[in-house]
C-alpha atoms as a PDB file:
ATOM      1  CA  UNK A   1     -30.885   0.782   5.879  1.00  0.00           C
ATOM      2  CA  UNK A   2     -28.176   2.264   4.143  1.00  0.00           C
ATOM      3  CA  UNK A   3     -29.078   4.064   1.180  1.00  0.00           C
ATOM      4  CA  UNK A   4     -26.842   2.619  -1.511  1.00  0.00           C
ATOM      5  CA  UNK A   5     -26.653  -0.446  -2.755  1.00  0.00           C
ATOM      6  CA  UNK A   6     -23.314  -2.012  -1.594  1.00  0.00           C
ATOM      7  CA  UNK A   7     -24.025  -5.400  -2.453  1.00  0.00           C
ATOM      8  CA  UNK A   8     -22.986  -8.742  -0.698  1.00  0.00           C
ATOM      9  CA  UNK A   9     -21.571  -7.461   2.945  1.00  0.00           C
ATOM     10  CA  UNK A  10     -19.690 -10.322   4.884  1.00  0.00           C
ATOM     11  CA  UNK A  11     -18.007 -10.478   8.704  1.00  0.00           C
ATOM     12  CA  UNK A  12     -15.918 -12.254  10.515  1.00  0.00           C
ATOM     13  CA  UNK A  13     -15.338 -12.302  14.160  1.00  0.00           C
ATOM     14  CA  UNK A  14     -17.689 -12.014  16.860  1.00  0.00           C
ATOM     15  CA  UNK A  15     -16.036 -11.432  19.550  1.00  0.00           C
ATOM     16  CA  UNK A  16     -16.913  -8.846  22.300  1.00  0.00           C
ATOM     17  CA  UNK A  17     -17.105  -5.497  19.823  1.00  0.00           C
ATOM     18  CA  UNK A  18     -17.970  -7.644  16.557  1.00  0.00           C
ATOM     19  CA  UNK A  19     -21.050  -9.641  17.955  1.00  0.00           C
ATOM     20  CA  UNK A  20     -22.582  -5.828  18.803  1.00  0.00           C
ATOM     21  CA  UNK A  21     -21.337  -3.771  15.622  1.00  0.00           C
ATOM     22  CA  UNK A  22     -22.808  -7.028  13.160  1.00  0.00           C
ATOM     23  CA  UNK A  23     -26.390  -6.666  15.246  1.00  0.00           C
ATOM     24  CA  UNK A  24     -26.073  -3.569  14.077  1.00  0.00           C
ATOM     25  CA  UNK A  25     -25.739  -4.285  10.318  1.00  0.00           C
ATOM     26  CA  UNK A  26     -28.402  -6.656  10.641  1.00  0.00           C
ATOM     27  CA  UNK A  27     -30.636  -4.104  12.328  1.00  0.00           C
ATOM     28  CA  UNK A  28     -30.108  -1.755   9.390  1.00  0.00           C
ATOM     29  CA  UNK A  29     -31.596  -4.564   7.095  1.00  0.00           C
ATOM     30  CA  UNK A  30     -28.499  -5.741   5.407  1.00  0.00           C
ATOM     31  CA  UNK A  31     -28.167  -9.077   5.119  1.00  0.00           C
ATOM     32  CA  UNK A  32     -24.632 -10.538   5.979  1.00  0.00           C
ATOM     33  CA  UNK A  33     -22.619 -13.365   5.224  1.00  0.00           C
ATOM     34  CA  UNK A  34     -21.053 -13.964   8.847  1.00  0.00           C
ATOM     35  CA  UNK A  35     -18.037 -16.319   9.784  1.00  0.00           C
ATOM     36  CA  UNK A  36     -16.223 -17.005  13.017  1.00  0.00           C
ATOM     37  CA  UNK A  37     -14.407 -19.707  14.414  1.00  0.00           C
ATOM     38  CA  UNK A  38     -16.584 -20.374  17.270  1.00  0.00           C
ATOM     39  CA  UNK A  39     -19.341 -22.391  15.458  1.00  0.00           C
ATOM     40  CA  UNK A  40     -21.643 -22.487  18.516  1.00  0.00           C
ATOM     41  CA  UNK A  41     -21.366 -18.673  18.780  1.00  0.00           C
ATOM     42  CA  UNK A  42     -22.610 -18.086  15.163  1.00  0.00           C
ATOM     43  CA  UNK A  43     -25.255 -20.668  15.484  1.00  0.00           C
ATOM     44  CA  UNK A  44     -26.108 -18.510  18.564  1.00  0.00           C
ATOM     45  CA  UNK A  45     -26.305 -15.582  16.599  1.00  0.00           C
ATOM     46  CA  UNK A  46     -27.839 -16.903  13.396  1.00  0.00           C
ATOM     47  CA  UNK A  47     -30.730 -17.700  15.343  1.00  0.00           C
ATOM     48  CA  UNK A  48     -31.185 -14.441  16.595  1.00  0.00           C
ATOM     49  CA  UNK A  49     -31.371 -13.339  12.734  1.00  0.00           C
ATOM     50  CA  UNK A  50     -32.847 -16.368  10.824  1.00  0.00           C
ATOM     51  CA  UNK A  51     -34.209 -13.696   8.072  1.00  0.00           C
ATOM     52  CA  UNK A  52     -31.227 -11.885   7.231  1.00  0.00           C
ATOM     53  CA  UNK A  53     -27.715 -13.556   8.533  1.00  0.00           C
ATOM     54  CA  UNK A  54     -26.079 -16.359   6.980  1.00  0.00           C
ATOM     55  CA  UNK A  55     -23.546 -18.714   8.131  1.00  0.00           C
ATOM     56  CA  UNK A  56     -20.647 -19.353   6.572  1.00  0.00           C
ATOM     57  CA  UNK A  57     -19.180 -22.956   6.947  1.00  0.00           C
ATOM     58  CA  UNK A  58     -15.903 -21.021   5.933  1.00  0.00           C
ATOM     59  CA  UNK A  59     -14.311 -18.119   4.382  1.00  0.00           C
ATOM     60  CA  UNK A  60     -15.039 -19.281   1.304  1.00  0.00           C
ATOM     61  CA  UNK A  61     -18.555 -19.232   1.615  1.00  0.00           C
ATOM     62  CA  UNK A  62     -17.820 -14.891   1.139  1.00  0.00           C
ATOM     63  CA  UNK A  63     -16.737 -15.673  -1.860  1.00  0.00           C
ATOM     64  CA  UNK A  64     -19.115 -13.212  -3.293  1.00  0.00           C
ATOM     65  CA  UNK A  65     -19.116 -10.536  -0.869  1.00  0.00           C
ATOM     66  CA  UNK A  66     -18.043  -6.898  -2.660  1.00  0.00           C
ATOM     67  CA  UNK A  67     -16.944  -6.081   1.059  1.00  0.00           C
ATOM     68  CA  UNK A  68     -15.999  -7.800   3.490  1.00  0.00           C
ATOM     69  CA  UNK A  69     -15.544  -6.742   7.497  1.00  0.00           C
ATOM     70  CA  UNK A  70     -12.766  -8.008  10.403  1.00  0.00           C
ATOM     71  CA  UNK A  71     -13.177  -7.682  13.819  1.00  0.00           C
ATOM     72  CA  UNK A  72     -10.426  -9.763  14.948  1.00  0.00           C
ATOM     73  CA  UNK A  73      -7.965  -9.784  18.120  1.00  0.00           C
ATOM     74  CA  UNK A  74      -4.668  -9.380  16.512  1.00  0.00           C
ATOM     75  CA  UNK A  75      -2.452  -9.628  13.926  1.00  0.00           C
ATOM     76  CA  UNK A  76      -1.645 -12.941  13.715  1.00  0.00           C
ATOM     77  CA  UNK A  77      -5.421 -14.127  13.794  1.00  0.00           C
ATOM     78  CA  UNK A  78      -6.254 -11.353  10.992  1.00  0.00           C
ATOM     79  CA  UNK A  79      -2.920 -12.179   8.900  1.00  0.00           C
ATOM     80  CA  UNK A  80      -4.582 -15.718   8.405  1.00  0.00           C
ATOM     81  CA  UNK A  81      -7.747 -14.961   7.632  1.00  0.00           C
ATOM     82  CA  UNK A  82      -6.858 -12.204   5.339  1.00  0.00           C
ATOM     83  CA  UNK A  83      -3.716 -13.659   3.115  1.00  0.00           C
ATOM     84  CA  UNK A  84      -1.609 -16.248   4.949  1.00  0.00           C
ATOM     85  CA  UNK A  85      -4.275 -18.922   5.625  1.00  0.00           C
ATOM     86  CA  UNK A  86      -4.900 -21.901   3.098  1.00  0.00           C
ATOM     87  CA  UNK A  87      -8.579 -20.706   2.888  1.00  0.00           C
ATOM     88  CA  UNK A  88      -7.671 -16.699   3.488  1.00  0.00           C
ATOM     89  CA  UNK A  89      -9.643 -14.442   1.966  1.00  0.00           C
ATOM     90  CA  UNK A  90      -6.897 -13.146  -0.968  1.00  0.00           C
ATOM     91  CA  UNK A  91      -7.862 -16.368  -2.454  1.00  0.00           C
ATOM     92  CA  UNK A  92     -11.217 -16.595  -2.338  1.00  0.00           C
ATOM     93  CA  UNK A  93     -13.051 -13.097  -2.827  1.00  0.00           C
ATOM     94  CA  UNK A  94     -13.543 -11.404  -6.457  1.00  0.00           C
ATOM     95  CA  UNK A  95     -11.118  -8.697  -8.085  1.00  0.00           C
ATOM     96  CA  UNK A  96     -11.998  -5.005  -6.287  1.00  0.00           C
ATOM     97  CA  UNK A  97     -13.367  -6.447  -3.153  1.00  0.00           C
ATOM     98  CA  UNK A  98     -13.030  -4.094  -0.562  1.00  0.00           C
ATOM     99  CA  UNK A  99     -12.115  -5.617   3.149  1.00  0.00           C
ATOM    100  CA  UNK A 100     -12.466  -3.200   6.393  1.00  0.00           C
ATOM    101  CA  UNK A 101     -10.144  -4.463   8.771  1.00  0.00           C
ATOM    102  CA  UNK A 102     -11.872  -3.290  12.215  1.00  0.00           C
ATOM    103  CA  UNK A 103      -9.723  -4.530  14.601  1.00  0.00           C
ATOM    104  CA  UNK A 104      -6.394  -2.681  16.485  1.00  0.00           C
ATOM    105  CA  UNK A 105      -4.167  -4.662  14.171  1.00  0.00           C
ATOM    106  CA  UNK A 106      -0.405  -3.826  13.640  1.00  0.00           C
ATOM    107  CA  UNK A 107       0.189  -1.126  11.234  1.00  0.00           C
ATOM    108  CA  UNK A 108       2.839  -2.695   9.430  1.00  0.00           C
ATOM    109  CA  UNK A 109       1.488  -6.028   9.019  1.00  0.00           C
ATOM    110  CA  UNK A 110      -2.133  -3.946   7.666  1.00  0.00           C
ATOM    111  CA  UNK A 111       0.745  -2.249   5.090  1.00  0.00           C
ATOM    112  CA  UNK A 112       2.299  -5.653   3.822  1.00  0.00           C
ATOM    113  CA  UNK A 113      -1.367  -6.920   3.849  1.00  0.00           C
ATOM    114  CA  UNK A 114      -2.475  -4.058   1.826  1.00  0.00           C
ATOM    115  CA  UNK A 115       0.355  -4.265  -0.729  1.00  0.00           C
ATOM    116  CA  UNK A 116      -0.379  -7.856  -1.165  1.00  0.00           C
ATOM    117  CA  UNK A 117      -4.279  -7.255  -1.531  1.00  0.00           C
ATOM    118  CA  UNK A 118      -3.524  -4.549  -4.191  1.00  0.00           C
ATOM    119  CA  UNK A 119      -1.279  -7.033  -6.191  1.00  0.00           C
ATOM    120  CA  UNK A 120      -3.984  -9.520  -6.230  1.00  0.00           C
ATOM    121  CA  UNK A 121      -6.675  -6.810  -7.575  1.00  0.00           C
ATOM    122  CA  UNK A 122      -8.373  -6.683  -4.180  1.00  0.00           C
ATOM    123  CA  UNK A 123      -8.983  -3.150  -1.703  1.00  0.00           C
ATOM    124  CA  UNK A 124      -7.831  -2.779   2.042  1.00  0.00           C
ATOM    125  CA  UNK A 125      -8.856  -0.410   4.754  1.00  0.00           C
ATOM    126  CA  UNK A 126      -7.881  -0.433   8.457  1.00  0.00           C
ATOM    127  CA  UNK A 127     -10.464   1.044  10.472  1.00  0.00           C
ATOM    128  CA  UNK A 128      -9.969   0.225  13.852  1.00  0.00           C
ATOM    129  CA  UNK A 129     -12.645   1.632  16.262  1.00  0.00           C
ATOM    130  CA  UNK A 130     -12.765   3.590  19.879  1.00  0.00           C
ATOM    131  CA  UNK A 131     -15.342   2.737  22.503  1.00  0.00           C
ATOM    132  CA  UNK A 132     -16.253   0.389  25.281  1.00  0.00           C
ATOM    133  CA  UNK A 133     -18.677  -2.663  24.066  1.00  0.00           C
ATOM    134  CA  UNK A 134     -21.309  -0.561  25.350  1.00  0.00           C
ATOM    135  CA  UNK A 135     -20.470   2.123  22.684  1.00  0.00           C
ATOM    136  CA  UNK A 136     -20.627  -0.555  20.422  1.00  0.00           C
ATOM    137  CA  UNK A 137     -24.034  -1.618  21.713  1.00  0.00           C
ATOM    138  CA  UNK A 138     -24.862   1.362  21.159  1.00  0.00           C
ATOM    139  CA  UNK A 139     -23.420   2.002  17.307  1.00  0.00           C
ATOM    140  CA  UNK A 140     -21.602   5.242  18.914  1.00  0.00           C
ATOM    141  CA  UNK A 141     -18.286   4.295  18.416  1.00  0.00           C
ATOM    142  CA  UNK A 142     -15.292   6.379  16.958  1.00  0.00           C
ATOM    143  CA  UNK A 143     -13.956   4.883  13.969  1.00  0.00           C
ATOM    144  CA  UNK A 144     -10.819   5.570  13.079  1.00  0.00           C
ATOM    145  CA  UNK A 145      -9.909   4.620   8.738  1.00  0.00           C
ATOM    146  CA  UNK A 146      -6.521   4.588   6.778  1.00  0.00           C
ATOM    147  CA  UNK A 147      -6.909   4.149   2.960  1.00  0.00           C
ATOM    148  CA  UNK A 148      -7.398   5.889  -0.141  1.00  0.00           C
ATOM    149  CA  UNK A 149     -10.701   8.662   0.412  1.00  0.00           C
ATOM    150  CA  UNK A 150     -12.610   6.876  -2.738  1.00  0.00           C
ATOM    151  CA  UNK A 151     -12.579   3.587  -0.550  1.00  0.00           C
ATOM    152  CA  UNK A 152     -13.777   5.272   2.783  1.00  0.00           C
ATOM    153  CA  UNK A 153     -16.588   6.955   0.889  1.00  0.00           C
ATOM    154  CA  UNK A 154     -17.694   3.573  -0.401  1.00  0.00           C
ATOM    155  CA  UNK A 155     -17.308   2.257   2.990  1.00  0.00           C
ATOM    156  CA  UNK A 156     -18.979   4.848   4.715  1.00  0.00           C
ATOM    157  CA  UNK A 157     -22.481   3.942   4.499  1.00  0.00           C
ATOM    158  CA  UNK A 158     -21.721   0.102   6.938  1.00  0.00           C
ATOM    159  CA  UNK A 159     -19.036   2.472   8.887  1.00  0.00           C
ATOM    160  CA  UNK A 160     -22.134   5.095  10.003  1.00  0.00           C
ATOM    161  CA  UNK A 161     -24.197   1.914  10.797  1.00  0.00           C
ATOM    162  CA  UNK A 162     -22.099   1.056  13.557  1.00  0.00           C
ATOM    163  CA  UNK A 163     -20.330   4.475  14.450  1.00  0.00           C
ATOM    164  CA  UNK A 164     -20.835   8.054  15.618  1.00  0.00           C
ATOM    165  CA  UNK A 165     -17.689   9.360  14.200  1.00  0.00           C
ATOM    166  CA  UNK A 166     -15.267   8.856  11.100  1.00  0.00           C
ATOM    167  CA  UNK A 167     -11.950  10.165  11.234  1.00  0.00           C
ATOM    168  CA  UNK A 168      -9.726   9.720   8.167  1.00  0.00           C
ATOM    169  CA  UNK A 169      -6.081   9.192   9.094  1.00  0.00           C
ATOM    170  CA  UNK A 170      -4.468   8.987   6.058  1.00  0.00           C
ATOM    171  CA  UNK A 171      -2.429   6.252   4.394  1.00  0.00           C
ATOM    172  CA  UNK A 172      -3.511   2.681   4.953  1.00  0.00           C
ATOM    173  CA  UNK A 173      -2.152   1.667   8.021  1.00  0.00           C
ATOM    174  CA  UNK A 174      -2.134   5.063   9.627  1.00  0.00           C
ATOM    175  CA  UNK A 175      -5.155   4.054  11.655  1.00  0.00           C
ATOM    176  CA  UNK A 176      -4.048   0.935  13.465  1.00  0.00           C
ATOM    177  CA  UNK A 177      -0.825   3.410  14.203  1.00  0.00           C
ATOM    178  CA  UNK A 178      -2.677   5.925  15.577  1.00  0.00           C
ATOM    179  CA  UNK A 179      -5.404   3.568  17.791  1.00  0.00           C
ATOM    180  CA  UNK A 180      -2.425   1.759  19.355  1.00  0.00           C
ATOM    181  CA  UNK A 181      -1.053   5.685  20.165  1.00  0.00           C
ATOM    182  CA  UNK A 182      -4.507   6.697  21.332  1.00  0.00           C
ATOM    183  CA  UNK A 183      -4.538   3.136  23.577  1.00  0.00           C
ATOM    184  CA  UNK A 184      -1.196   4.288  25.366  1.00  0.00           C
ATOM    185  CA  UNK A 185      -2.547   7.251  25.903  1.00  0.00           C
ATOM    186  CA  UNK A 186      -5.496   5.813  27.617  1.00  0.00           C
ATOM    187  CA  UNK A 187      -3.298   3.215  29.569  1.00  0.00           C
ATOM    188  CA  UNK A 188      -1.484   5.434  30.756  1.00  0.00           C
ATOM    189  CA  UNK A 189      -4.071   7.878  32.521  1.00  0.00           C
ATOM    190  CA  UNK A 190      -5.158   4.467  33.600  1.00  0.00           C
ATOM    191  CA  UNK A 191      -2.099   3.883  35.609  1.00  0.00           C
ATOM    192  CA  UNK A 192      -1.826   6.647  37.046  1.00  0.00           C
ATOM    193  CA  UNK A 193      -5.358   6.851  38.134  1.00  0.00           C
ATOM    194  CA  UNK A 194      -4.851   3.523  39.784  1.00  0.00           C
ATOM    195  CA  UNK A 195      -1.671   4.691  41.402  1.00  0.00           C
ATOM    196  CA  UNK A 196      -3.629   7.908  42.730  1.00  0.00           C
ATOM    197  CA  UNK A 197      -6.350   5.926  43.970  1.00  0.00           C
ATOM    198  CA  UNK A 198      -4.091   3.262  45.954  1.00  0.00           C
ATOM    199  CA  UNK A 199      -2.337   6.426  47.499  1.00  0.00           C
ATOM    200  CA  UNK A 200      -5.713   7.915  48.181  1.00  0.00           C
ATOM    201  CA  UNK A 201      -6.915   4.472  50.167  1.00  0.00           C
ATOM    202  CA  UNK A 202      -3.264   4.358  51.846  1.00  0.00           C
ATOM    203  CA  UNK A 203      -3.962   7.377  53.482  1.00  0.00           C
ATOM    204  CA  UNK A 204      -7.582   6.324  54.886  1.00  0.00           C
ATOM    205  CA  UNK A 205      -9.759   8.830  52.364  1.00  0.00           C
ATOM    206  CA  UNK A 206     -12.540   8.575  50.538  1.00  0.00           C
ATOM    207  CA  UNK A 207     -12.151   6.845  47.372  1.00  0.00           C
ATOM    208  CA  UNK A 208     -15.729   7.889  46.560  1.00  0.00           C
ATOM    209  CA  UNK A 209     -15.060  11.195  47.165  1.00  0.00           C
ATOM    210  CA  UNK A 210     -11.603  11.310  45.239  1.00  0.00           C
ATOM    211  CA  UNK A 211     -13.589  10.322  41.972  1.00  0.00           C
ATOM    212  CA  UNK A 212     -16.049  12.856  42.104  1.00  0.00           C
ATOM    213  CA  UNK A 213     -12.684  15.456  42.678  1.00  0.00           C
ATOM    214  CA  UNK A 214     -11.007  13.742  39.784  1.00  0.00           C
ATOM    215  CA  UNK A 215     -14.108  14.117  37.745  1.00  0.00           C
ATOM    216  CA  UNK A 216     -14.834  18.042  38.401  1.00  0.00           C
ATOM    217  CA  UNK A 217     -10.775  19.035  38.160  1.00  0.00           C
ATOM    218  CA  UNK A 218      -7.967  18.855  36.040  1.00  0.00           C
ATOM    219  CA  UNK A 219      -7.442  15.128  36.450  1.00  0.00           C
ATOM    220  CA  UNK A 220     -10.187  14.158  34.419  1.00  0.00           C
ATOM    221  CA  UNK A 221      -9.881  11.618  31.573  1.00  0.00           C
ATOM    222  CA  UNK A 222     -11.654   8.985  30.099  1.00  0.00           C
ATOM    223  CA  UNK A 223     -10.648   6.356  33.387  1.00  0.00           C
ATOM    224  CA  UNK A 224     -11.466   8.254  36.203  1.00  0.00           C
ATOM    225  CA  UNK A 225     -14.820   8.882  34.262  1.00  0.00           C
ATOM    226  CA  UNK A 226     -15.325   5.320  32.647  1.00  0.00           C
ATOM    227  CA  UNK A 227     -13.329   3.004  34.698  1.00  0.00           C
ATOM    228  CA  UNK A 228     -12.485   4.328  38.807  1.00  0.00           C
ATOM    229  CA  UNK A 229     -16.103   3.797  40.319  1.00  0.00           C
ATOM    230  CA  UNK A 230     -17.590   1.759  38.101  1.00  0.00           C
ATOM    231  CA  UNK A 231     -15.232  -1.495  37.802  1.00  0.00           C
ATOM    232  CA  UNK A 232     -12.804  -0.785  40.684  1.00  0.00           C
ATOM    233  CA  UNK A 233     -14.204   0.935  43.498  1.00  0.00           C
ATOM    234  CA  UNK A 234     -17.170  -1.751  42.337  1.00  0.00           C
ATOM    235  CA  UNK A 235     -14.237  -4.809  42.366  1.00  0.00           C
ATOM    236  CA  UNK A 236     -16.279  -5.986  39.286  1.00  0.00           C
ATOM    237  CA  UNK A 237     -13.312  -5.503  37.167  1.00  0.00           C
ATOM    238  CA  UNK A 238     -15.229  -6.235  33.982  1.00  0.00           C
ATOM    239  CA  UNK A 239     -14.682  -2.964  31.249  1.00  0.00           C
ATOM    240  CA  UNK A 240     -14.539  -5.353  28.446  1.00  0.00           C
ATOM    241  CA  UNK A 241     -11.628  -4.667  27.113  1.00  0.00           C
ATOM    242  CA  UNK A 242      -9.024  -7.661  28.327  1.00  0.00           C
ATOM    243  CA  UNK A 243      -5.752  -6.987  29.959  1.00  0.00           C
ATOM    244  CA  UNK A 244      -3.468  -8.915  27.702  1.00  0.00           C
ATOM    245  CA  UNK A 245      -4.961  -6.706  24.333  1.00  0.00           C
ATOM    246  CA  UNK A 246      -4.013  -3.850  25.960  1.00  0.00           C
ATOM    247  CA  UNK A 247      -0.797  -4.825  26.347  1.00  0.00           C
ATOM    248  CA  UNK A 248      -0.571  -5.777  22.877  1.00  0.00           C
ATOM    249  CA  UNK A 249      -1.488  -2.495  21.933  1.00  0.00           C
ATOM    250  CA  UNK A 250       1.250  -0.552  24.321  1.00  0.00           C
ATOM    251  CA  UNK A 251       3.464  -3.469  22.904  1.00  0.00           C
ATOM    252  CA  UNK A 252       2.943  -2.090  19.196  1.00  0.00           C
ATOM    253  CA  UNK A 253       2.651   1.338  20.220  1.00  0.00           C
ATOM    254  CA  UNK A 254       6.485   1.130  21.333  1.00  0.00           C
ATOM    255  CA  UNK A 255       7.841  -0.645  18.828  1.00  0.00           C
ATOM    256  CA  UNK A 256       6.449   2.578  16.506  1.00  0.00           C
ATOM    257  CA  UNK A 257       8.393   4.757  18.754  1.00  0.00           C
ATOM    258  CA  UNK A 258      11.485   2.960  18.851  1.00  0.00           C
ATOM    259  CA  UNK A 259      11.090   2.426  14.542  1.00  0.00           C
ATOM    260  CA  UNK A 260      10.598   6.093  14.513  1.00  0.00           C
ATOM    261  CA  UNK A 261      13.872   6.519  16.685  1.00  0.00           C
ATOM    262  CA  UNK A 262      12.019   8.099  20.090  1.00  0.00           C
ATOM    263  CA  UNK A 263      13.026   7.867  23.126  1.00  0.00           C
ATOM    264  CA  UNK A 264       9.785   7.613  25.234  1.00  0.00           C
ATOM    265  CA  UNK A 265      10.323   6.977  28.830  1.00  0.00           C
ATOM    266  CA  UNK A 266       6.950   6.193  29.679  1.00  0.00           C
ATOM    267  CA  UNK A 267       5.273   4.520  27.154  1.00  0.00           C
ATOM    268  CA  UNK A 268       8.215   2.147  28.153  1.00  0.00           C
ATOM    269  CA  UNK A 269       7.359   2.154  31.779  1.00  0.00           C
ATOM    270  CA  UNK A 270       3.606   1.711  31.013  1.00  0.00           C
ATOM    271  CA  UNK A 271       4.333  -0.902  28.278  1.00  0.00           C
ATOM    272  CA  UNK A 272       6.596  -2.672  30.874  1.00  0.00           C
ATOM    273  CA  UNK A 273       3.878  -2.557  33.563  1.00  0.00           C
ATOM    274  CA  UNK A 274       1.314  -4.323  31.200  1.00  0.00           C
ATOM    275  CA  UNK A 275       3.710  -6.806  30.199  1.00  0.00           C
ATOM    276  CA  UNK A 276       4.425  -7.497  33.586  1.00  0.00           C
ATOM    277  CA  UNK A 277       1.104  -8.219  34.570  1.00  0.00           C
ATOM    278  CA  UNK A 278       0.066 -10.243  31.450  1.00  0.00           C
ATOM    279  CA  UNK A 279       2.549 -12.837  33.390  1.00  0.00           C
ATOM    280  CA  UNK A 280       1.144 -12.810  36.192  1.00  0.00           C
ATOM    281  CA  UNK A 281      -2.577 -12.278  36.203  1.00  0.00           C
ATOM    282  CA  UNK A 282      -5.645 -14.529  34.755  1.00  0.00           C
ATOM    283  CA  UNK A 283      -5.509 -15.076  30.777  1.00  0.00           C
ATOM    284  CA  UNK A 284      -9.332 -13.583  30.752  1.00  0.00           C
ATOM    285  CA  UNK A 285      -8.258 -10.177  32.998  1.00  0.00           C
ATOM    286  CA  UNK A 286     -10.108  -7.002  32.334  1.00  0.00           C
ATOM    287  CA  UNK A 287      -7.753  -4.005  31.822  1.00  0.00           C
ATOM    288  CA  UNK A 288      -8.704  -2.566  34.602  1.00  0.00           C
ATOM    289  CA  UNK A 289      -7.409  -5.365  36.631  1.00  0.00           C
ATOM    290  CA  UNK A 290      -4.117  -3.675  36.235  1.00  0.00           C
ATOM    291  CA  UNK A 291      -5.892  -2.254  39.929  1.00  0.00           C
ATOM    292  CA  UNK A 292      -5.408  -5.396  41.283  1.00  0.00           C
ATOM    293  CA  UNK A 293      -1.675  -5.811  40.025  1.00  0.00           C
ATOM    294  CA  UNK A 294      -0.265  -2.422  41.185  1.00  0.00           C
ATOM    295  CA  UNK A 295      -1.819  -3.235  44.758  1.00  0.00           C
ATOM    296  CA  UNK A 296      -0.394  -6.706  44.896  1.00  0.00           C
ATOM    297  CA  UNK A 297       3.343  -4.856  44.513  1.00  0.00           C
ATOM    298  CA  UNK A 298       2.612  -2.538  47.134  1.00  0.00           C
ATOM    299  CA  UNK A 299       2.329  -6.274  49.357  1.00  0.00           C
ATOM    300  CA  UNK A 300       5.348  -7.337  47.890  1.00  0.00           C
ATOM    301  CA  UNK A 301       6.972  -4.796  48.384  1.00  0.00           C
ATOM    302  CA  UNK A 302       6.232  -4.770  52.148  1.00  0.00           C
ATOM    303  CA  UNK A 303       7.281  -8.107  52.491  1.00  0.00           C
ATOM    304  CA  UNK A 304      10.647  -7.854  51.402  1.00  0.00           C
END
């Protein structure tokens, strides 16, 4: 259990990371005041944890948390359940509440949220986190956290619960900048891993074989080690991180460029790409379905 006392803890969202990173919290011995919209999915979990979780009927119910935690899908979802809701939590938690906003939110909605949260006499952090769900199965994710340092070190003891590694950032809001940076950056040695591996199969080689090449040479990165053989070679296509949330990250990462006046060719290209298949491909797509969208062009293209 962590070893200070940080009194009343509360989440919200259990989604695929947050069901995973709350076990966690619960494992540790905390006991946690836990909301999501899903009522059938908290009842789920609640029963898992009858001694130490309680459901909330609604955010108000954490009225008395000192700290509340977000694991939520985007902005708009986390702008009403922090401040812009009827019921958001601006109105309902105590002066010097501290929330942890967990989830790859957009860094200048976490800074108007945080200068609203600091007029009302309440504490922000963003502290988005990198990993797979299996990382967060395991509590080994990275955890990225903007904010003042007095308000990570009082967050630190639930952050080390469900993460290997802390990484101050800086400023609030510097986190959710630099995890939708870090997600192009991944996207795009996805893409071009894909690309490689289509030109590989074009030619009649060994995909297998290609990996394990990939894997031992210069090409490596976190797809071709994470992602090539087991969800696309496999045609499982199940990484757990969707398709259309990475292209809401690649979406925010550009718009940082262009506020910051860059001209960045390929995060447009790869942001483009995403978008792209978004349109096109099923609502519930894994990211590494993006497989299955660069292949369909090559048919399209020979078509025409």
């Amino acid at each position: 259990m962590p070893g200070r006392d940080l009194g009343p803890v509360g989440f919200v969202g259990l989604g695929k990371m947050g069901a995973p990173m709350l076990r966690h919290l619960l494992a540790s011995g905390l006991a946690v005041t836990t909301f999501d919209s899903d009522r059938e999915r908290l009842a789920s979990l609640a029963s898992e944890w009858p001694q130490n979780l309680r459901a909330a009927a609604s955010l108000a119910e954490l009225a008395d948390c000192d700290t509340v935690i977000t694991m939520l899908p985007n902005s708009r979802v986390t702008n009403q359940v922090l401040a812009d809701g009827e019921d958001a939590l601006i109105h309902v938690l105590h002066p010097d509440a501290l929330v942890i906003d967990m989830g790859s939110s957009d860094p200048v909605e976490t800074t108007r949220l945080a200068a609203l949260f600091e007029a009302a006499g309440l504490r922000l952090l963003d502290a988005p986190v990198s990993g797979s769900v299996a990382k967060a199965e395991s509590g080994q994710l990275s955890i990225m956290v903007g904010g003042d340092s007095d308000l990570l070190e009082r967050a630190r003891p639930l952050l080390e619960v469900m993460g290997s590694v802390i990484l101050p950032t800086g400023r609030v809001g510097s986190a959710h900048a630099m995890k939708a940076l870090n997600n192009y950056v991944y996207a795009a040695g996805l893409l071009a891993s894909c690309e490689a591996l289509l030109a590989v199969r074009a030619m009649g080689l060994d995909a297998e074989t290609f990996v394990d090449i990939l894997n031992a040479s210069s090409g490596r990165n976190v797809a071709t080690e994470t992602k090539l053989r087991q969800f696309i070679l496999s045609d499982s296509f199940s990484g757990g991180f969707s398709l259309p949330l990475q292209a809401k990250d690649l979406a925010t990462a550009k718009r940082l460029g262009d506020d910051a006046g860059l001209d960045m060719p390929q995060l447009s290209r790869v942001a483009s790409l995403w978008s792209d298949a978004v349109a096109v491909l099923p609502a519930e797509a894994d990211n590494t379905a993006i497989y299955r969208y660069l292949e369909a062009l090559q048919t399209s293209s020979e078509s025409v």
